[in-house]
Structures are given as C-alpha cells and as structure tokens.
N, C-alpha and C. Protein backbone atom coordinates (compact mmCIF):
# COMPACT_ATOMS: atom_id res chain seq x y z
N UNK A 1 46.24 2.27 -21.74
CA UNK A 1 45.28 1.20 -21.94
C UNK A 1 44.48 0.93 -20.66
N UNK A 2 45.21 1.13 -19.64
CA UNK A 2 44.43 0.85 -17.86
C UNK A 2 43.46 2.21 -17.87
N UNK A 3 44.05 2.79 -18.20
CA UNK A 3 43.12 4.24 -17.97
C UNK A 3 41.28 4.11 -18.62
N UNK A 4 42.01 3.44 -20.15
CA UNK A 4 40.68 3.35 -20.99
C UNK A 4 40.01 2.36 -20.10
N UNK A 5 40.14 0.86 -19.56
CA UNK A 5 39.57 0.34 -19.46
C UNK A 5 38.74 0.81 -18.49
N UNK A 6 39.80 1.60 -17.35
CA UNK A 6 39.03 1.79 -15.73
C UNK A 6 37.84 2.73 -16.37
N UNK A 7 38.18 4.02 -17.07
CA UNK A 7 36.78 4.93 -17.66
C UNK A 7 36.01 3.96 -18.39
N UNK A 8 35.92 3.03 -19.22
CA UNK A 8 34.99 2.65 -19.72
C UNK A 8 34.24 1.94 -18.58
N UNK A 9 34.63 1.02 -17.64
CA UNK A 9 34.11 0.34 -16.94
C UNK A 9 33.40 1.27 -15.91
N UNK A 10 33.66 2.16 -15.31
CA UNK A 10 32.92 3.50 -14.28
C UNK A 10 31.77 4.13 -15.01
N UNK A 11 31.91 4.12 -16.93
CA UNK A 11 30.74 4.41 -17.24
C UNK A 11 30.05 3.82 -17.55
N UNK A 12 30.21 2.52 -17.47
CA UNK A 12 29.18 1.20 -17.33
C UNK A 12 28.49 1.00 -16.00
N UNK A 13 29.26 1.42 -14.75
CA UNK A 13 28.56 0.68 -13.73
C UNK A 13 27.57 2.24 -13.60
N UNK A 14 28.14 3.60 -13.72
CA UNK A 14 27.09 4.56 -13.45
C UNK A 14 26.04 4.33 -14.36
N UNK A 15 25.93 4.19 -15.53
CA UNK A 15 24.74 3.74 -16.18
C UNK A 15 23.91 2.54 -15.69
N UNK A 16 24.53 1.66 -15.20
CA UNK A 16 23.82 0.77 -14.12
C UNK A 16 22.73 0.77 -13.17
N UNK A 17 23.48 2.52 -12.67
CA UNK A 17 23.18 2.61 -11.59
C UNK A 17 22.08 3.36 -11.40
N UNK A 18 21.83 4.22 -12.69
CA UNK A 18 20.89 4.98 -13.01
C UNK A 18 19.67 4.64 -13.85
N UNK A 19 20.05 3.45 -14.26
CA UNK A 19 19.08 2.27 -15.05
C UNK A 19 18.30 1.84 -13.24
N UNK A 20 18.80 1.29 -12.72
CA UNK A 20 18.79 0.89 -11.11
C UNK A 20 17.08 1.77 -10.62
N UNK A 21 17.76 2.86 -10.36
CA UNK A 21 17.18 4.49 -9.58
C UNK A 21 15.95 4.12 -10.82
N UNK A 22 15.95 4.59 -11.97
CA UNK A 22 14.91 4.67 -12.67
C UNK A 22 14.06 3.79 -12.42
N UNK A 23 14.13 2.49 -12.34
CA UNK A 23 12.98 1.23 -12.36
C UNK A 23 12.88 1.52 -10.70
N UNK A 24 13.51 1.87 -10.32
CA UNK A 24 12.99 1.93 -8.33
C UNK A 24 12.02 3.19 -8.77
N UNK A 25 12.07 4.19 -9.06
CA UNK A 25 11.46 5.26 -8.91
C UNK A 25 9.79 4.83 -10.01
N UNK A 26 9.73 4.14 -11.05
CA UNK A 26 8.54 3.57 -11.52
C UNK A 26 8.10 2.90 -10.89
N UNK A 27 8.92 2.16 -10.20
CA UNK A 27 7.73 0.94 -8.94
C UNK A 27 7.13 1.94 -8.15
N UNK A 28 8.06 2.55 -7.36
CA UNK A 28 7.53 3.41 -7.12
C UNK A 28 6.12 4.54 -6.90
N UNK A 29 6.68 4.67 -8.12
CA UNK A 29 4.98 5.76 -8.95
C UNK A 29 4.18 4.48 -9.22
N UNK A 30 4.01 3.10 -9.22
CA UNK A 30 3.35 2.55 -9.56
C UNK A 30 2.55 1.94 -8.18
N UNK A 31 3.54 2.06 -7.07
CA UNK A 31 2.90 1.53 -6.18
C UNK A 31 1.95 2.78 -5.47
N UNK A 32 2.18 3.67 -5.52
CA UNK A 32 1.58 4.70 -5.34
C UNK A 32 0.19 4.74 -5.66
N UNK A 33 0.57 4.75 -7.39
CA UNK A 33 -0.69 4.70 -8.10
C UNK A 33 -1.96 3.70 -7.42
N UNK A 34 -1.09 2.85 -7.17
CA UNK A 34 -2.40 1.48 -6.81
C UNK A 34 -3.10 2.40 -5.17
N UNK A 35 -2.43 2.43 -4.67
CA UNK A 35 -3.12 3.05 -3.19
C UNK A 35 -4.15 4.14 -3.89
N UNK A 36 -3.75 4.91 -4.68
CA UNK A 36 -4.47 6.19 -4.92
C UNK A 36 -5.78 5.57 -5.49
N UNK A 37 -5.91 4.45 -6.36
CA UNK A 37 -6.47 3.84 -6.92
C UNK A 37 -7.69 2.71 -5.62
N UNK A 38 -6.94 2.82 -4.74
CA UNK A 38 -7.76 2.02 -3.81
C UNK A 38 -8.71 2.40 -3.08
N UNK A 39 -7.99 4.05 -2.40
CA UNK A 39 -8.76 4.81 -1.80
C UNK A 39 -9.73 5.68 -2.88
N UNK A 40 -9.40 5.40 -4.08
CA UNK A 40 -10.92 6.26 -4.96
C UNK A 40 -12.17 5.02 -4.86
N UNK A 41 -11.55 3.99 -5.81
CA UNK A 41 -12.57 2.83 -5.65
C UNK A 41 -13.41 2.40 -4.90
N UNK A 42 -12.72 2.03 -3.71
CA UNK A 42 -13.26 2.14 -2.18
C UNK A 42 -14.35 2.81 -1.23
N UNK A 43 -13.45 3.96 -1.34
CA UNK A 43 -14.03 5.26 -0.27
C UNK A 43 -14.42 6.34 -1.08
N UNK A 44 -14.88 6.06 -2.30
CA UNK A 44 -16.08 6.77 -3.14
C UNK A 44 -17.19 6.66 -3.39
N UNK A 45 -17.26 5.03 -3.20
CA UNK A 45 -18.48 3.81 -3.30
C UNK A 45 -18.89 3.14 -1.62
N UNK A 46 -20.10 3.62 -1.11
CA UNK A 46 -20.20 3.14 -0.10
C UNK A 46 -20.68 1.53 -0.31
N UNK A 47 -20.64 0.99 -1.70
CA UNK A 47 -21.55 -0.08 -1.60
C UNK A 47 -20.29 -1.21 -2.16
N UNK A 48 -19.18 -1.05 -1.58
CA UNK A 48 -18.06 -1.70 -2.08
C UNK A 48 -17.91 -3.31 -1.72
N UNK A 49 -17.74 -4.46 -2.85
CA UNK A 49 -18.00 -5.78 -2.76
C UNK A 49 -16.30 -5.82 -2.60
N UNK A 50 -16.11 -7.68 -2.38
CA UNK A 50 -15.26 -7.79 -1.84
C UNK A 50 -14.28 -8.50 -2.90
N UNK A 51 -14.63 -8.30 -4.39
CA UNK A 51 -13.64 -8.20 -6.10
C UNK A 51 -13.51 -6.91 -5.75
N UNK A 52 -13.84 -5.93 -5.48
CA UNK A 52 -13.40 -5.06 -5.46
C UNK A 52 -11.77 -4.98 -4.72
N UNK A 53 -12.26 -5.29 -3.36
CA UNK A 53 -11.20 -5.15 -2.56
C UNK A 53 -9.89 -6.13 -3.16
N UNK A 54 -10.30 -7.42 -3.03
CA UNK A 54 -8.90 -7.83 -3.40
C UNK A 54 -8.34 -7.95 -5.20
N UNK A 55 -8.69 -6.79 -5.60
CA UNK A 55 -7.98 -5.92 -6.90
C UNK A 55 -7.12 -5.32 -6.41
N UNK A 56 -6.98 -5.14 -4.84
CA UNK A 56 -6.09 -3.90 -4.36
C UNK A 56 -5.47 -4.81 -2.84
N UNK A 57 -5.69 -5.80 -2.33
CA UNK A 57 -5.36 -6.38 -1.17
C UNK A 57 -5.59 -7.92 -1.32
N UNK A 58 -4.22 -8.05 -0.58
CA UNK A 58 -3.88 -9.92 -0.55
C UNK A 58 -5.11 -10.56 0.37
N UNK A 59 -5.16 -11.70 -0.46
CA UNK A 59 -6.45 -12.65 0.24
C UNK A 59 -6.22 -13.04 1.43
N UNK A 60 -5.06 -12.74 1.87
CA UNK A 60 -4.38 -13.28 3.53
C UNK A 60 -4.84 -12.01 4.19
N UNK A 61 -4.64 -10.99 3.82
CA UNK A 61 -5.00 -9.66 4.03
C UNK A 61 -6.41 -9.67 5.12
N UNK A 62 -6.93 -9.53 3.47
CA UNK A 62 -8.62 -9.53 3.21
C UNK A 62 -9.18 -10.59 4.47
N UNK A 63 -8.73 -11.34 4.45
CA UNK A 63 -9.20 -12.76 5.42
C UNK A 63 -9.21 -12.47 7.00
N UNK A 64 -7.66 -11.68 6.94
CA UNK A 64 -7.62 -11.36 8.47
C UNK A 64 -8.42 -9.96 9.30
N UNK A 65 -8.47 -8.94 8.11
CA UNK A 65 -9.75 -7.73 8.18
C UNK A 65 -10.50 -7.79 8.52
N UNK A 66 -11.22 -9.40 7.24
CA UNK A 66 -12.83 -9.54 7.11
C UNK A 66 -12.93 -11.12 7.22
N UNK A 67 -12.60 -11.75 8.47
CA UNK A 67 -12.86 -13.08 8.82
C UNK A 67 -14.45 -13.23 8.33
N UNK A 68 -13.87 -14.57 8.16
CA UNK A 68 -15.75 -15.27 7.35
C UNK A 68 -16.37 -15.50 8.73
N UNK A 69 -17.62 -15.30 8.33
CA UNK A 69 -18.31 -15.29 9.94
C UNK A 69 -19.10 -16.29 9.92
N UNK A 70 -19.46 -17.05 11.10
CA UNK A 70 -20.58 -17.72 11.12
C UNK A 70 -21.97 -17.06 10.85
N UNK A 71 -22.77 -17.97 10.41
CA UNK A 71 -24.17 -17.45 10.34
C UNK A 71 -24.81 -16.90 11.50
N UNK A 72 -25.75 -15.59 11.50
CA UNK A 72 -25.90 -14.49 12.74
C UNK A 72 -24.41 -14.15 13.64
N UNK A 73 -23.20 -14.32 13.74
CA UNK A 73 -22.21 -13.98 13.66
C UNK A 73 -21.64 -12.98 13.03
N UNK A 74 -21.31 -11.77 13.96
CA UNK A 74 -20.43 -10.45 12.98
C UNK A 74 -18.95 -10.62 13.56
N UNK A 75 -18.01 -11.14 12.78
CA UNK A 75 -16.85 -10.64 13.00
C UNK A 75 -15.78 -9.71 12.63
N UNK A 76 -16.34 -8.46 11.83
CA UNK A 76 -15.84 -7.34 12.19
C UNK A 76 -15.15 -6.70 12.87
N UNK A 77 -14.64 -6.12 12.54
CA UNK A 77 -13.37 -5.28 13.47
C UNK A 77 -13.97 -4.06 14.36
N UNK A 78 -15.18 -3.54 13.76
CA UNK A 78 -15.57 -2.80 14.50
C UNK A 78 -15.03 -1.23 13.65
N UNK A 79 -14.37 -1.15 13.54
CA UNK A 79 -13.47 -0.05 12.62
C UNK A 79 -13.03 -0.76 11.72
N UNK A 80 -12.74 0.36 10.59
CA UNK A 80 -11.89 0.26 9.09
C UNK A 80 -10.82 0.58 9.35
N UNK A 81 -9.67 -0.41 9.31
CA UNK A 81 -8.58 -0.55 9.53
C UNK A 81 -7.69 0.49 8.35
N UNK A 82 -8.33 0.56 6.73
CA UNK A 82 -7.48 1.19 6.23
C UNK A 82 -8.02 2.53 6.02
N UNK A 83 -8.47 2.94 6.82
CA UNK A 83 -8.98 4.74 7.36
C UNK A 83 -8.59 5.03 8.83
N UNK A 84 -8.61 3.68 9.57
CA UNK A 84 -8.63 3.99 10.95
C UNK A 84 -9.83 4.60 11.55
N UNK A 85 -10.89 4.65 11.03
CA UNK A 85 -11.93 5.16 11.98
C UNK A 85 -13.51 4.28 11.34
N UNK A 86 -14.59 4.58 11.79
CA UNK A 86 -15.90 3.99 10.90
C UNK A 86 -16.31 5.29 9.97
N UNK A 87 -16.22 6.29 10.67
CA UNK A 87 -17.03 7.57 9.93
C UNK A 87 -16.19 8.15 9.05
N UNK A 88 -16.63 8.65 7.57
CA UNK A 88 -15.63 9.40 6.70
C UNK A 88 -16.29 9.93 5.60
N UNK A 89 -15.80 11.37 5.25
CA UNK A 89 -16.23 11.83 3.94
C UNK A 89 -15.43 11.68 3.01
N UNK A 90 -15.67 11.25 2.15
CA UNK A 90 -15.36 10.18 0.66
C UNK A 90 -14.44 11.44 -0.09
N UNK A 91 -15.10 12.62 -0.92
CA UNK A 91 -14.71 13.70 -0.91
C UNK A 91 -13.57 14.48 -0.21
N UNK A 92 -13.40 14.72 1.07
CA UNK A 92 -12.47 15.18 2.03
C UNK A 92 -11.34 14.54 1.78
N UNK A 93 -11.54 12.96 2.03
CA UNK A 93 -10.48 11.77 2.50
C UNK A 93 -9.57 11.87 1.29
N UNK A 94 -10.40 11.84 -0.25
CA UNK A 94 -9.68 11.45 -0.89
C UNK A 94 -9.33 12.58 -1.89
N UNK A 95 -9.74 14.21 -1.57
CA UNK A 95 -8.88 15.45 -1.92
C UNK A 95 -7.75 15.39 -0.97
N UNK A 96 -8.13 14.82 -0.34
CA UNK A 96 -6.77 15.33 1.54
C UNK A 96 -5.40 13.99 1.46
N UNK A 97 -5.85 13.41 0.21
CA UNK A 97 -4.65 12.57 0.26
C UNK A 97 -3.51 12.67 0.28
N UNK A 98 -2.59 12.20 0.62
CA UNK A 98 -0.95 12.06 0.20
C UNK A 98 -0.41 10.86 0.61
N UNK A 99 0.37 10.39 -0.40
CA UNK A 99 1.01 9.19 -0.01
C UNK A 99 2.44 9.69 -0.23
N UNK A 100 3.54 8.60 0.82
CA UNK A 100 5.02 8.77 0.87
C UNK A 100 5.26 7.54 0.85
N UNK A 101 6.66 7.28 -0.31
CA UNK A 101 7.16 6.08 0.23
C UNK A 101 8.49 6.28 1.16
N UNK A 102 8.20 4.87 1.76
CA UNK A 102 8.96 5.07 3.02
C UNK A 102 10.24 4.23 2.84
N UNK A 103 10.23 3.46 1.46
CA UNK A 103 11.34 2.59 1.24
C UNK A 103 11.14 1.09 1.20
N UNK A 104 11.45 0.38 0.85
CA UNK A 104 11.46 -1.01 0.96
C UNK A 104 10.20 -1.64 0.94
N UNK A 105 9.47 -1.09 -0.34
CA UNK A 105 7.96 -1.48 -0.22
C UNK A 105 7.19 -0.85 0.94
N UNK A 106 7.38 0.43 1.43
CA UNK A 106 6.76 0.54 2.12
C UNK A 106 5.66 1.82 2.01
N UNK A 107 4.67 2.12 2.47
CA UNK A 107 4.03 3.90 2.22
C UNK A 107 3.23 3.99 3.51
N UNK A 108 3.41 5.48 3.10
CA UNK A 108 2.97 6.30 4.49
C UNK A 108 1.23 7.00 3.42
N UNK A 109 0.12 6.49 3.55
CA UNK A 109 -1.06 7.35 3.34
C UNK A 109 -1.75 8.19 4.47
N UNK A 110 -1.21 9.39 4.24
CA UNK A 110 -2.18 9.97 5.25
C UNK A 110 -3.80 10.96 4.64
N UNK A 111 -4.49 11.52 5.06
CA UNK A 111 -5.50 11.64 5.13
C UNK A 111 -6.31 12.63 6.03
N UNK A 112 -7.50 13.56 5.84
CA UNK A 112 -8.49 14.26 6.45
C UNK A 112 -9.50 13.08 6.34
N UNK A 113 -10.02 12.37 7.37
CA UNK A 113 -11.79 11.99 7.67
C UNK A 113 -12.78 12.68 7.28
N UNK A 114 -12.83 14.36 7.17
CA UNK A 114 -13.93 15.11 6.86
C UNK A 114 -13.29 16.37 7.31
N UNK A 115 -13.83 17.25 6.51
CA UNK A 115 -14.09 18.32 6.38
C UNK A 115 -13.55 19.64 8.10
N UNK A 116 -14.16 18.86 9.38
CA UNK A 116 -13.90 19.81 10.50
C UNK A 116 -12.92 18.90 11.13
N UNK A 117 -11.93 17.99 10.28
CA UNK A 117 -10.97 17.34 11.24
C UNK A 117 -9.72 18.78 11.04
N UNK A 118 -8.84 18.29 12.09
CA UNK A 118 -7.79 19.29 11.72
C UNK A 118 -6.38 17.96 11.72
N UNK A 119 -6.61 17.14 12.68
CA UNK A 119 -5.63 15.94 12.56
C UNK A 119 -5.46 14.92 11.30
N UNK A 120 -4.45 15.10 10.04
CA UNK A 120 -4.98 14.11 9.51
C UNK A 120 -5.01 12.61 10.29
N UNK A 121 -4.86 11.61 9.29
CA UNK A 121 -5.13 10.29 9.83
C UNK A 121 -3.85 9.67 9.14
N UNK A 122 -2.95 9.09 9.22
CA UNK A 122 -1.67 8.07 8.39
C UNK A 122 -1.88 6.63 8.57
N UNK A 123 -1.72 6.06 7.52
CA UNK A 123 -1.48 4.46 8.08
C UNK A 123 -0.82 4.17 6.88
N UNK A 124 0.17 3.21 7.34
CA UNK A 124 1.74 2.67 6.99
C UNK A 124 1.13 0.95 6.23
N UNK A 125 1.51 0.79 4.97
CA UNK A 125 1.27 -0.23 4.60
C UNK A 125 2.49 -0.82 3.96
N UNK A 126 2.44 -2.42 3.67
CA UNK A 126 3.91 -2.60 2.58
C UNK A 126 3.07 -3.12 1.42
N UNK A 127 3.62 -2.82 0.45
CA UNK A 127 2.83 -3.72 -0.80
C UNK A 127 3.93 -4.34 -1.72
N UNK A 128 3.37 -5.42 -2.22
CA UNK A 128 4.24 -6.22 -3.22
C UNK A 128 3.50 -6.40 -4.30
N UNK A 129 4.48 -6.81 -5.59
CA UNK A 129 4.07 -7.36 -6.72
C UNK A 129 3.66 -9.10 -6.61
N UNK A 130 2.25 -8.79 -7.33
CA UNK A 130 1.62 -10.65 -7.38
C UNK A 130 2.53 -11.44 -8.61
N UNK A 131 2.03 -12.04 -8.66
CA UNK A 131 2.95 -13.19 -10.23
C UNK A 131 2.47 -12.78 -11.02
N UNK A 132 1.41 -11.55 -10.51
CA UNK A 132 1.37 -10.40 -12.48
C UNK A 132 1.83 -9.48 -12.37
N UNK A 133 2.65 -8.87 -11.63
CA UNK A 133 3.20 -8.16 -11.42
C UNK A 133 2.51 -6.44 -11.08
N UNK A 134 1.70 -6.42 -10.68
CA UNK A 134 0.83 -5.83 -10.49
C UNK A 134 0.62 -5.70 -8.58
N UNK A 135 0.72 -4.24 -8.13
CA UNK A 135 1.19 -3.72 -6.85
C UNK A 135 -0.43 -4.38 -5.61
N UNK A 136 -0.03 -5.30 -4.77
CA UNK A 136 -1.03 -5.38 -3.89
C UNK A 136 -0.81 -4.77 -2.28
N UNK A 137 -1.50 -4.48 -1.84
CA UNK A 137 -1.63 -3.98 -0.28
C UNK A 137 -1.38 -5.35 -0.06
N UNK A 138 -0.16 -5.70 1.04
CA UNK A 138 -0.67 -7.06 1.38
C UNK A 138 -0.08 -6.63 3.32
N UNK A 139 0.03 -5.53 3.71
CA UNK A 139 0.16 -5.99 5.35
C UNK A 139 -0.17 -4.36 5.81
N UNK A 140 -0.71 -4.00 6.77
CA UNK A 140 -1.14 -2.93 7.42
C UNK A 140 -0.35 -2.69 8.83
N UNK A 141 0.93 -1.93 8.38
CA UNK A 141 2.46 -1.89 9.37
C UNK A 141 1.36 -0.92 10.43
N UNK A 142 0.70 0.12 10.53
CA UNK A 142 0.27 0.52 11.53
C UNK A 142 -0.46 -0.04 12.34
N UNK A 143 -0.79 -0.65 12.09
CA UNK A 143 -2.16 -1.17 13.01
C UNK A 143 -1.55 -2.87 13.61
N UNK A 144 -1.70 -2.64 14.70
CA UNK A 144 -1.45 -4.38 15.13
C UNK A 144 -2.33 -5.30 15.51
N UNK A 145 -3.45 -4.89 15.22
CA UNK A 145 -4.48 -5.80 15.03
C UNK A 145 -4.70 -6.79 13.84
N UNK A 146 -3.78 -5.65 12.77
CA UNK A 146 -3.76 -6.63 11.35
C UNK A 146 -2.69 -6.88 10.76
N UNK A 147 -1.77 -6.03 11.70
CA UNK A 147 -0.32 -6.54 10.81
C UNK A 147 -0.49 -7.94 10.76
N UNK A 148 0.94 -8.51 10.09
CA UNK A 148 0.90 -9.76 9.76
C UNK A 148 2.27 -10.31 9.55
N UNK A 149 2.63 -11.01 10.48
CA UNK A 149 3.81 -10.87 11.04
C UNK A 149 4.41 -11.59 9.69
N UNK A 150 6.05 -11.28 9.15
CA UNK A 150 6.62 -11.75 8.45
C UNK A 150 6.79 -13.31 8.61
N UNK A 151 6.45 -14.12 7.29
CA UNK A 151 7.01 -15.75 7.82
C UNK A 151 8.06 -16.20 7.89
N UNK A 152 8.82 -17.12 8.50
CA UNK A 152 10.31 -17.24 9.07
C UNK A 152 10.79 -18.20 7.94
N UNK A 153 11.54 -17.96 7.77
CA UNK A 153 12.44 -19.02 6.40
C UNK A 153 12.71 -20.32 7.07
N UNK A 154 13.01 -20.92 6.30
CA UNK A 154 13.39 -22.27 7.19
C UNK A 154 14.20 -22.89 6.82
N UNK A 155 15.01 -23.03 7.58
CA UNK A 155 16.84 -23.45 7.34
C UNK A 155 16.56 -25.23 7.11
C-alpha cells in the first residue's frame, strides 16, 4: 500500500513539473515574440509615433528614454538606446536578429546595424507581463543610462 501511494504521488509531482517547464517555455516563446515584434514595428518604420512604442515598452521606460522636453529643448539621448547606435539598416538589423533568454525575465537581442558591420550589437533587456498579461520591455539591463534600478520593498 506505501509503495502505491509513494508511485502515485512521484507521478503527480513529475507531471507537475512538466506542466511547470511547459508554461515557462510559452512565456518564453511569448516573450520573445514581443521583442521580435518590436524590432519589426519599430526599425522598419522610420516614422515611428510614440502608441507605437509603448505597445512594446513601460511608460516608466518610455519616460526615462524620451523625457518630455521643454519647448525649443531636445532632451534626447543622443543615441537609440534599444540598437545602441543612431545609424541602422532596418533590413540587415532585423534579418540579423536573434534573441536568447537569459532566464528570469530576461533576453539577450543581438543584432547587425548594416550590412558592412562584422560586430553584431546585443542589448540585455527584462520584460514583464502588464495586468493583461501581455509581455512589455520594461528595463534596458545593458545600458546604464537607462537601466532602472529595481524598487526596494518596504518592511
């Protein structure tokens, strides 16, 4: 009778566990999807508004990228933080893609700029699900100009 119970119960928790792996591995492909989805939208369209962007990036994000400027005021970064450079072929960038996840909400997109680069380009982002559950860019781990530092809990 110990025997049955211990096998029944080991093939409960491995089914668990593989129920587990499966929904990690769809977030996964889903969070993926959204990056792949960002860099077409984006960096296909040079004339990209800023519904566009936050379909794909948190408004805390977006805010700290693209501070509101005063009038005759540019506050720009000067560079595109999620290419890492100003100059890029749309085409190149986004045949030359690959994304990795790195774990814990995290991905590695790297990238060709154009055509006579030989270096690609990587930048490390984390993304989360909004209250629709739906994958946003919300912090740019490479770059420390825009990361965004985690907020501290409060005891």
């Amino acid at each position: 009778m110990k025997t049955k119970f211990f096998i029944t119960t080991l093939l409960f928790l491995i089914g668990g566990l593989c129920l587990k792996a499966q929904t990690n591995d769809t977030d996964t492909q889903k969070a993926i999807a959204t990056l792949k989805e960002f860099y077409k939208v984006i960096y296909d369209d040079n004339s990209w508004k800023e519904e566009q962007f936050l379909k794909y990036v948190s408004k805390e994000l977006f805010n700290k990228v693209f501070p509101p400027s005063p009038p005759g005021e540019d506050n720009s970064p000067g560079y595109d933080p999620f290419i890492q450079a100003q100059d890029y072929e749309a085409k190149t960038l986004n045949r030359s893609l690959k994304i990795t996840s790195l774990g814990n909400d995290r991905y590695r997109v790297c990238f060709l700029l154009s055509d006579w680069e030989k270096k690609k380009t990587c930048v490390d982002y984390q993304l989360k699900k909004n209250n629709k559950g739906k994958y946003m860019i919300t912090n740019i781990l490479s770059d420390k100009n825009f990361y965004i530092e985690p907020k501290k809990k409060k005891n």
